[in-house]
PDB file of N, CA and C in Angstrom:
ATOM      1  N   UNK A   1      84.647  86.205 105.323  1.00  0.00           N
ATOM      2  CA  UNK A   1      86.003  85.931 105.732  1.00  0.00           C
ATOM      3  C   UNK A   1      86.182  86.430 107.161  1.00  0.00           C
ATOM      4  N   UNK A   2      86.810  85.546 108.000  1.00  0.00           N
ATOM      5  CA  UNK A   2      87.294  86.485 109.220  1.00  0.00           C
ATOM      6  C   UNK A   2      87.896  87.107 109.606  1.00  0.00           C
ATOM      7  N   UNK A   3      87.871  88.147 110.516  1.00  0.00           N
ATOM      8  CA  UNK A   3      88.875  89.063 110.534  1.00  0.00           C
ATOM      9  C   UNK A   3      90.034  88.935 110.423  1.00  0.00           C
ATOM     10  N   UNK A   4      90.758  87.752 111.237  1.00  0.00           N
ATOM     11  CA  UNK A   4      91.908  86.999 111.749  1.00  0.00           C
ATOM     12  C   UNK A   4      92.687  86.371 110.110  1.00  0.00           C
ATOM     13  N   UNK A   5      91.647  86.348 109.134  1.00  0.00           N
ATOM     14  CA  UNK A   5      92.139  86.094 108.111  1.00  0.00           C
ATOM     15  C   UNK A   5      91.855  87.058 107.007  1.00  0.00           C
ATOM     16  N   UNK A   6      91.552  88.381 106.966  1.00  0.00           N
ATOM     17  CA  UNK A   6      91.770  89.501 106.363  1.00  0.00           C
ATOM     18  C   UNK A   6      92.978  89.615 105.263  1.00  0.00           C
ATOM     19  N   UNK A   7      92.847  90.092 103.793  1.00  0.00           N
ATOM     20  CA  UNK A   7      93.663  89.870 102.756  1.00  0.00           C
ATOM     21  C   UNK A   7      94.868  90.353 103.362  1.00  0.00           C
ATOM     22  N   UNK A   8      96.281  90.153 102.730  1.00  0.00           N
ATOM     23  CA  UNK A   8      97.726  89.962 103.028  1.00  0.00           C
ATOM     24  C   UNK A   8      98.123  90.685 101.708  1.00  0.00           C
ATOM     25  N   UNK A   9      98.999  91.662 101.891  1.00  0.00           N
ATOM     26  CA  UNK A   9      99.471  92.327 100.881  1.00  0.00           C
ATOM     27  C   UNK A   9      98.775  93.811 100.538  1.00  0.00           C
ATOM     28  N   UNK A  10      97.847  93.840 101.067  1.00  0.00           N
ATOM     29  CA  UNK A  10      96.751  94.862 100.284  1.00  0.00           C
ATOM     30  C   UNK A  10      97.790  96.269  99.989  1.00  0.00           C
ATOM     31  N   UNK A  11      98.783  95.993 100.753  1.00  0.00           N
ATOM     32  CA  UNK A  11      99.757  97.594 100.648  1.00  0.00           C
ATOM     33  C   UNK A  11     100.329  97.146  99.449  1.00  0.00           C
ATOM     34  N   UNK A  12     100.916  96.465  99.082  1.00  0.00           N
ATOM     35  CA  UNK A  12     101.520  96.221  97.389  1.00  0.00           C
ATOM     36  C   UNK A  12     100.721  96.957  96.866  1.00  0.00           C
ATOM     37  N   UNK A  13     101.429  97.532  96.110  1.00  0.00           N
ATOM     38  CA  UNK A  13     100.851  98.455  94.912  1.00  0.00           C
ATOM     39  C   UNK A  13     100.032  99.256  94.838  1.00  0.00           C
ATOM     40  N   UNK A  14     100.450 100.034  96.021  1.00  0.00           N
ATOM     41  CA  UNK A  14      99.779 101.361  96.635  1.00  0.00           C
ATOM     42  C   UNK A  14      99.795 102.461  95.255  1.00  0.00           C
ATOM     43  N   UNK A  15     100.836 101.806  94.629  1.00  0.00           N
ATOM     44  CA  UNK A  15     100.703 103.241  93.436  1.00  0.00           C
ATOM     45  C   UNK A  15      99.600 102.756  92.346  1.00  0.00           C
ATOM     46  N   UNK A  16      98.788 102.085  92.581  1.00  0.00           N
ATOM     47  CA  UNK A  16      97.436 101.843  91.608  1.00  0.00           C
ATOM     48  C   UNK A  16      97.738 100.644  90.871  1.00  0.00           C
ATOM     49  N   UNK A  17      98.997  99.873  90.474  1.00  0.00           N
ATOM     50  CA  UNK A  17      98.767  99.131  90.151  1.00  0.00           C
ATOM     51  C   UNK A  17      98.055  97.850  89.944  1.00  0.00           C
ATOM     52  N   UNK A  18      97.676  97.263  89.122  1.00  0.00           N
ATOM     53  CA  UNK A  18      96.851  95.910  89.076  1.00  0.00           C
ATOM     54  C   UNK A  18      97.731  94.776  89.164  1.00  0.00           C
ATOM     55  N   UNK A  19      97.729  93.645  89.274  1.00  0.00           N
ATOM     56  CA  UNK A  19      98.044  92.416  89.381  1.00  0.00           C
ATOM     57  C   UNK A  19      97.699  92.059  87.733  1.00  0.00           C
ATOM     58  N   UNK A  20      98.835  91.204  87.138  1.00  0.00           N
ATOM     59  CA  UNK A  20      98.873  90.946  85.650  1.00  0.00           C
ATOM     60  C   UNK A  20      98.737  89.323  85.953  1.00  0.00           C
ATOM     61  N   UNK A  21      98.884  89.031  86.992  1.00  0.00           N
ATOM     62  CA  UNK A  21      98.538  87.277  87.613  1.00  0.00           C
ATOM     63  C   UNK A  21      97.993  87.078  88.547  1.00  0.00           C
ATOM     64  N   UNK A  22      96.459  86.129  88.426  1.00  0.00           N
ATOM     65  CA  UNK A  22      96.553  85.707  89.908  1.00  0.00           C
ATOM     66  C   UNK A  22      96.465  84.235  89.873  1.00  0.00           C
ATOM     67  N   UNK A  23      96.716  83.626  90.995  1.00  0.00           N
ATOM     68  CA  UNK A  23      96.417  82.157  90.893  1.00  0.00           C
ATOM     69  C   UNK A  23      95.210  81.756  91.959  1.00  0.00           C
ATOM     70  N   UNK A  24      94.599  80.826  92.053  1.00  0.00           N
ATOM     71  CA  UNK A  24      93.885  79.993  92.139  1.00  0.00           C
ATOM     72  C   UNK A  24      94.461  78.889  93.057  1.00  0.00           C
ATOM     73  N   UNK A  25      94.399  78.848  94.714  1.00  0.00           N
ATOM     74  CA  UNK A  25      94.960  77.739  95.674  1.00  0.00           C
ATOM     75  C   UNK A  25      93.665  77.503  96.299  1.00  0.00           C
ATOM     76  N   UNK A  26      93.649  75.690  96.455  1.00  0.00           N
ATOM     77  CA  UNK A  26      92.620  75.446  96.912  1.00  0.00           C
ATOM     78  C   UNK A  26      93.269  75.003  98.698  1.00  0.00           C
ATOM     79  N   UNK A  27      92.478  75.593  99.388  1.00  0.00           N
ATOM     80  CA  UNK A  27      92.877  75.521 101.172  1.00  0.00           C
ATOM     81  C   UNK A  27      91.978  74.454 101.740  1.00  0.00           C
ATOM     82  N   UNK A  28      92.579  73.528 102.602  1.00  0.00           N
ATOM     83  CA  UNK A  28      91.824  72.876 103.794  1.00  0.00           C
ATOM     84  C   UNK A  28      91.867  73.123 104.780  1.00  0.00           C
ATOM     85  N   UNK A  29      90.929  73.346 105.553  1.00  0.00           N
ATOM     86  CA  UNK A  29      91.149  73.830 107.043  1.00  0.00           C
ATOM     87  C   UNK A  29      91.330  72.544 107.836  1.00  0.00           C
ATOM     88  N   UNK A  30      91.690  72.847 108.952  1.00  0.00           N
ATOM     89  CA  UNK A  30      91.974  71.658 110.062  1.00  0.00           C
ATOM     90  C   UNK A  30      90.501  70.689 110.326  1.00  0.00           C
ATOM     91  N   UNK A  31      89.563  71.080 109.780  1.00  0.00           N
ATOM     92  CA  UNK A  31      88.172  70.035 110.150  1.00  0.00           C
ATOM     93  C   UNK A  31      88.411  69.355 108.684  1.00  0.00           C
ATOM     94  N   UNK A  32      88.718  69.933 107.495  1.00  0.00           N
ATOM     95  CA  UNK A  32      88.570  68.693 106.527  1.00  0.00           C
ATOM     96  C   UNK A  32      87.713  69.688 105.083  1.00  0.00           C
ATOM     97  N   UNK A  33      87.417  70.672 105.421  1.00  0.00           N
ATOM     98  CA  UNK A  33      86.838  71.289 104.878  1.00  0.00           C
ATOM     99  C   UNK A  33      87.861  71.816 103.797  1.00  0.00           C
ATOM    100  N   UNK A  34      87.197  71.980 102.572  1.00  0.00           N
ATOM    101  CA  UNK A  34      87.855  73.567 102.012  1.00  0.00           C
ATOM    102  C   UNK A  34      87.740  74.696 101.394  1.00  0.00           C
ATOM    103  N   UNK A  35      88.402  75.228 100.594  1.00  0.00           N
ATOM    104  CA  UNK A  35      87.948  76.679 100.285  1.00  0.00           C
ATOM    105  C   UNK A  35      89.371  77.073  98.911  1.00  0.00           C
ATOM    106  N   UNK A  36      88.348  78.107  98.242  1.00  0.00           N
ATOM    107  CA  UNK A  36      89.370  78.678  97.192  1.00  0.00           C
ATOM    108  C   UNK A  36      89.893  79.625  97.277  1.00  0.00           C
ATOM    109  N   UNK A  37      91.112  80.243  97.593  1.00  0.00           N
ATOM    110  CA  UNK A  37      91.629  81.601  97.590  1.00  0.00           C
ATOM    111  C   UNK A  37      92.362  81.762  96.175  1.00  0.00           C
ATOM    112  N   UNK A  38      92.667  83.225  96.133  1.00  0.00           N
ATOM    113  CA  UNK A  38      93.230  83.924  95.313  1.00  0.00           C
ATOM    114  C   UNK A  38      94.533  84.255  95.646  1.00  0.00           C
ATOM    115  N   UNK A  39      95.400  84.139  94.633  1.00  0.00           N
ATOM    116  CA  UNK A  39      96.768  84.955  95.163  1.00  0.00           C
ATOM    117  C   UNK A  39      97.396  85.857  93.987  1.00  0.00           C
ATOM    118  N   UNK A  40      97.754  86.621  93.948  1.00  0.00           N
ATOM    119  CA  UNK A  40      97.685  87.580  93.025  1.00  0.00           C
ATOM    120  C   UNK A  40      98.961  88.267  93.000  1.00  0.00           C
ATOM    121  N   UNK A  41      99.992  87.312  92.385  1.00  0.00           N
ATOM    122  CA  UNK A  41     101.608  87.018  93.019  1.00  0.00           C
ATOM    123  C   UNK A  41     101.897  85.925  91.849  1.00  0.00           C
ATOM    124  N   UNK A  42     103.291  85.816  91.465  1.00  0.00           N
ATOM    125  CA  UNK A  42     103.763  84.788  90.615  1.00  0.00           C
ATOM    126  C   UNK A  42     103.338  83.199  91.023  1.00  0.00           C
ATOM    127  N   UNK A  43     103.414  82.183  89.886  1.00  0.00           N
ATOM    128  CA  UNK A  43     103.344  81.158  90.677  1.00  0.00           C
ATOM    129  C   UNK A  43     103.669  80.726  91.465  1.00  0.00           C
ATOM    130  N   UNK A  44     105.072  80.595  91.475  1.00  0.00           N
ATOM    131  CA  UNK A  44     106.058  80.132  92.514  1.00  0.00           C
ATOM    132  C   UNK A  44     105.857  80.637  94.061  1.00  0.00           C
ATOM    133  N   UNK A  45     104.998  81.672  94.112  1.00  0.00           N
ATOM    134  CA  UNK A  45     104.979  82.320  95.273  1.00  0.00           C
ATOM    135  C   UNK A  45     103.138  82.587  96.073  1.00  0.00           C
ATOM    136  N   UNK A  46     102.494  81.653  95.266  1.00  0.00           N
ATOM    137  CA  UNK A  46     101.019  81.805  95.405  1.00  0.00           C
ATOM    138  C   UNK A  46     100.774  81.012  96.942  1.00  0.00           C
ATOM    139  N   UNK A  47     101.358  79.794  96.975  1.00  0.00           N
ATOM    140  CA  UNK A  47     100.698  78.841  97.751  1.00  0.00           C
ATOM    141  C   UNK A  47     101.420  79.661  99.243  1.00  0.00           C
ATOM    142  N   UNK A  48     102.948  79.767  98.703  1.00  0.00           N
ATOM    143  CA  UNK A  48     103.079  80.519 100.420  1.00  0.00           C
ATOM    144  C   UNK A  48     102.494  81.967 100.837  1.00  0.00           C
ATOM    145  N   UNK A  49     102.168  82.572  99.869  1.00  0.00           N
ATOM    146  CA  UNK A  49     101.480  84.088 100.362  1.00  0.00           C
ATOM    147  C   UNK A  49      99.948  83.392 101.088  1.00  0.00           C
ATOM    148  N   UNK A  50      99.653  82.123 100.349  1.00  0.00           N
ATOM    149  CA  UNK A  50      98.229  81.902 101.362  1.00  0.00           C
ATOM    150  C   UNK A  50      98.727  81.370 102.427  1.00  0.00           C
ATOM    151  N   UNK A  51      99.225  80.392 102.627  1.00  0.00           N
ATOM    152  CA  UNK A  51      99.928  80.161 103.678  1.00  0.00           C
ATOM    153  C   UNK A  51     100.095  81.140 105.016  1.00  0.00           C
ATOM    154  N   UNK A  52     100.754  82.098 104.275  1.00  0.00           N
ATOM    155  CA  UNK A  52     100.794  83.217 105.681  1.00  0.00           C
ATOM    156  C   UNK A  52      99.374  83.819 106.072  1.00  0.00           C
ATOM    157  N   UNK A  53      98.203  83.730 105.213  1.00  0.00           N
ATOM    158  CA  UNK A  53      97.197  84.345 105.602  1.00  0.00           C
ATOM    159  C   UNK A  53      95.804  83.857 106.015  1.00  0.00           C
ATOM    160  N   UNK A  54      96.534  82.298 106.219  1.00  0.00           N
ATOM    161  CA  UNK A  54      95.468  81.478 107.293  1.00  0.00           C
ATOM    162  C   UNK A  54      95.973  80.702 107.935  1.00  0.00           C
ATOM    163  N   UNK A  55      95.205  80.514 109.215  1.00  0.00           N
ATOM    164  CA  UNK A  55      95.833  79.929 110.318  1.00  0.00           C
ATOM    165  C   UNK A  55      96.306  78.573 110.202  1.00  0.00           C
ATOM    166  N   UNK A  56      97.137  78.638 110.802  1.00  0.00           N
ATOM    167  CA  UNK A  56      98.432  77.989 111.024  1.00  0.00           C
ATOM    168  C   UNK A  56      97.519  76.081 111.692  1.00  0.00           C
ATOM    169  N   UNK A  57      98.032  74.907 110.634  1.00  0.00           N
ATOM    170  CA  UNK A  57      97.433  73.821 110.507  1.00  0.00           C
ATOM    171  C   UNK A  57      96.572  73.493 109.376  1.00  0.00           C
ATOM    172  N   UNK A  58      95.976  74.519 108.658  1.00  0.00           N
ATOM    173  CA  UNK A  58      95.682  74.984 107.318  1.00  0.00           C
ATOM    174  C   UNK A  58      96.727  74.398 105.890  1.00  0.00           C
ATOM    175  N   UNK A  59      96.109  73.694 105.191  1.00  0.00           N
ATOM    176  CA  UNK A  59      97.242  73.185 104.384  1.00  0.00           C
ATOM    177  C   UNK A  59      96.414  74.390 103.116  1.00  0.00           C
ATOM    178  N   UNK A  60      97.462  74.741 101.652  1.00  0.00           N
ATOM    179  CA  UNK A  60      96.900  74.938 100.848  1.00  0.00           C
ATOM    180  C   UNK A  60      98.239  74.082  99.277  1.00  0.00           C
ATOM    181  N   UNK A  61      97.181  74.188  98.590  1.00  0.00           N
ATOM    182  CA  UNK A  61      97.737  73.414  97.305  1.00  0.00           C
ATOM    183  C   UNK A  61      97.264  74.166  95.910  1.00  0.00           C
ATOM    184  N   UNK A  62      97.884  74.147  94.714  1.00  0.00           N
ATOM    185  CA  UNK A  62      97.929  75.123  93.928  1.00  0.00           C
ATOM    186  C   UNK A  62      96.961  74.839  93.161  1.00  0.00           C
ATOM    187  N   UNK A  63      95.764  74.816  92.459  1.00  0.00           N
ATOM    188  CA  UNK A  63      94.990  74.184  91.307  1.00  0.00           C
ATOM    189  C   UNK A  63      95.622  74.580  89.782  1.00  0.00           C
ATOM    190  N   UNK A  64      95.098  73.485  89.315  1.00  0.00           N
ATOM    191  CA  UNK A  64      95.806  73.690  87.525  1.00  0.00           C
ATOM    192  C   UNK A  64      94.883  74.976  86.845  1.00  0.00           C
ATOM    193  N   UNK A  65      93.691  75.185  87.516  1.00  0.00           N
ATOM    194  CA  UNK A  65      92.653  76.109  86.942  1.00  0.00           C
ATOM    195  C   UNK A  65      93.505  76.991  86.506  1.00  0.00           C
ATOM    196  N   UNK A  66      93.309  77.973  85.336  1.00  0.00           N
ATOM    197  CA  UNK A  66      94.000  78.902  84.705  1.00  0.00           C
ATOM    198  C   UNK A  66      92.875  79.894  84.750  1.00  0.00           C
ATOM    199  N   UNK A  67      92.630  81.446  85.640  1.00  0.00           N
ATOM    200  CA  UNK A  67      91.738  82.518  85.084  1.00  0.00           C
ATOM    201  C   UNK A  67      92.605  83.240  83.694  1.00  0.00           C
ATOM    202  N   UNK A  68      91.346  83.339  83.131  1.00  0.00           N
ATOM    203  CA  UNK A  68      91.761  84.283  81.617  1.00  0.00           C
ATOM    204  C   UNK A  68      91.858  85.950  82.061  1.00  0.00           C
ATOM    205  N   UNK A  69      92.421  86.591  81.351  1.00  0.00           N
ATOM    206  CA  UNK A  69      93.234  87.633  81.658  1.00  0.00           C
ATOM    207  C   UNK A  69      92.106  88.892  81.843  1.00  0.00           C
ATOM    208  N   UNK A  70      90.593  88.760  81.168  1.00  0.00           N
ATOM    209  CA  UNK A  70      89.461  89.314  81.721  1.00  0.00           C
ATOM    210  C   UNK A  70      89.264  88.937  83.224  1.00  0.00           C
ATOM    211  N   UNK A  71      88.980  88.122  83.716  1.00  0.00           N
ATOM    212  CA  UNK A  71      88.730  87.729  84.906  1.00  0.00           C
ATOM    213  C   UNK A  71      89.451  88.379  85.990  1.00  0.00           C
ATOM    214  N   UNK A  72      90.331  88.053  85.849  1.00  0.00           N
ATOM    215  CA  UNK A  72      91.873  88.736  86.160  1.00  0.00           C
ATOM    216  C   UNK A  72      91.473  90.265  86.509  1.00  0.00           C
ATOM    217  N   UNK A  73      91.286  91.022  85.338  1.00  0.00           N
ATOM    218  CA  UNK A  73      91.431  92.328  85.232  1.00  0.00           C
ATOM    219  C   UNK A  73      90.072  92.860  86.346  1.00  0.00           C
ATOM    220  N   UNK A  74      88.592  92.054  86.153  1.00  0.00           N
ATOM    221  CA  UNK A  74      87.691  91.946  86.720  1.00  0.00           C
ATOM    222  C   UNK A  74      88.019  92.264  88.308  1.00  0.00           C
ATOM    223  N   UNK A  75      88.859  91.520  88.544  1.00  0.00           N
ATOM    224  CA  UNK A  75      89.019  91.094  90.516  1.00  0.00           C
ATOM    225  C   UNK A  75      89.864  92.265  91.010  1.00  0.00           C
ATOM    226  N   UNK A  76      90.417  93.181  90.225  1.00  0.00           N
ATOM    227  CA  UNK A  76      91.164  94.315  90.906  1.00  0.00           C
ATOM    228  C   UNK A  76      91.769  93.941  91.754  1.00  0.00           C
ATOM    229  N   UNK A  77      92.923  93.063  91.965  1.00  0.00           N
ATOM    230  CA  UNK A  77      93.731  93.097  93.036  1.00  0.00           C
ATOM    231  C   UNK A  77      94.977  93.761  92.510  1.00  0.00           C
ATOM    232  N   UNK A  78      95.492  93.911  93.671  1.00  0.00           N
ATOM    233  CA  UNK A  78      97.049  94.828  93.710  1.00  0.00           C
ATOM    234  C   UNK A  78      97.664  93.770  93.844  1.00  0.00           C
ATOM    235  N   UNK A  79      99.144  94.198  93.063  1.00  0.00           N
ATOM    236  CA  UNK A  79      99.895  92.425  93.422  1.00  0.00           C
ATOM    237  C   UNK A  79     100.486  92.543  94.838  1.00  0.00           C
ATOM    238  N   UNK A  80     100.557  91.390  94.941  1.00  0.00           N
ATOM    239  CA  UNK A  80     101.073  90.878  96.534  1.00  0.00           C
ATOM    240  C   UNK A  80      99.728  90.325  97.191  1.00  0.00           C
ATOM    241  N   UNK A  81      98.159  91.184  97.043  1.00  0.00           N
ATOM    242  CA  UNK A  81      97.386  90.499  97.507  1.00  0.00           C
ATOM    243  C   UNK A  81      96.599  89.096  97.470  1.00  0.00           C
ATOM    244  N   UNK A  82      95.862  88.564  98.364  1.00  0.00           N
ATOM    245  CA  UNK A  82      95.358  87.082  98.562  1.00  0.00           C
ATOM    246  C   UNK A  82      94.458  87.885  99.046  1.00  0.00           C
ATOM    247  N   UNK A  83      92.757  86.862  98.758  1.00  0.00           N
ATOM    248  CA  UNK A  83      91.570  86.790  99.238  1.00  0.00           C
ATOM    249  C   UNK A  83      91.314  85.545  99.154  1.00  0.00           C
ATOM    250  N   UNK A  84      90.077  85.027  99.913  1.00  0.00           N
ATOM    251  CA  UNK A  84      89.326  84.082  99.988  1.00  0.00           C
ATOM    252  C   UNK A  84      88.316  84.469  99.069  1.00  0.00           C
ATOM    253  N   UNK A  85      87.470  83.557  98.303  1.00  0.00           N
ATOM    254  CA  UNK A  85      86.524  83.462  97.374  1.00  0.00           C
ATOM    255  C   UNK A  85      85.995  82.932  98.493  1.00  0.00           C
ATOM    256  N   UNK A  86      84.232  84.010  98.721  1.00  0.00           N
ATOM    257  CA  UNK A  86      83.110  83.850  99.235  1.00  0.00           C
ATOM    258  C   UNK A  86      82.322  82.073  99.052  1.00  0.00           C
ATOM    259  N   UNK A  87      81.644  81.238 100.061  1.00  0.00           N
ATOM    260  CA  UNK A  87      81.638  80.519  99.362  1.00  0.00           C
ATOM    261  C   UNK A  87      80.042  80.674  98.838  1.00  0.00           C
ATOM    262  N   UNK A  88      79.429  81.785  98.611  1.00  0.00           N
ATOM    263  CA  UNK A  88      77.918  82.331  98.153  1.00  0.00           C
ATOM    264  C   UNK A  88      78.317  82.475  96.599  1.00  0.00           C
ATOM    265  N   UNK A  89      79.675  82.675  96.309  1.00  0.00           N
ATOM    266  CA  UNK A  89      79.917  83.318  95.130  1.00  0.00           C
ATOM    267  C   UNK A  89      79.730  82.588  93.691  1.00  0.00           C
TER     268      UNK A  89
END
């Protein structure tokens, strides 16, 4: 990931909490390309938290994919945060 696009939120839930949701937005960059991020935030509020955390011309859109609540627990995010899924991963 690049610096310039470094996770958003990471201060949410400084008091240890976990994220009980995350969603699944799939991003295109301005060449055509894309990519899967994480948002780890209600639905309603997934696609714009990625939004703010890639550059600007960047479209993103929500996928129907559902992670199960292991998976979930797996990724340790704090709520409020977004990552990009590696694409090695």
């Amino acid at each position: 990931m690049d610096e310039d696009r470094d996770k958003k939120g990471a201060s949410c839930g400084d008091d240890g909490s976990m994220a009980s949701e995350v969603h699944l937005v799939r991003v295109t960059t301005d060449d055509g390309e894309w990519r899967i991020w994480l948002a780890a935030t209600d639905r309603d509020h997934a696609v714009d938290s990625v939004l703010d955390a890639i550059p600007e011309g960047w479209t993103a859109s929500l996928m129907k994919n559902k992670l199960s609540a292991v998976d979930i627990a797996n990724l340790h995010m704090q709520p409020g945060e977004v990552r990009e899924i590696p694409n090695d991963a």
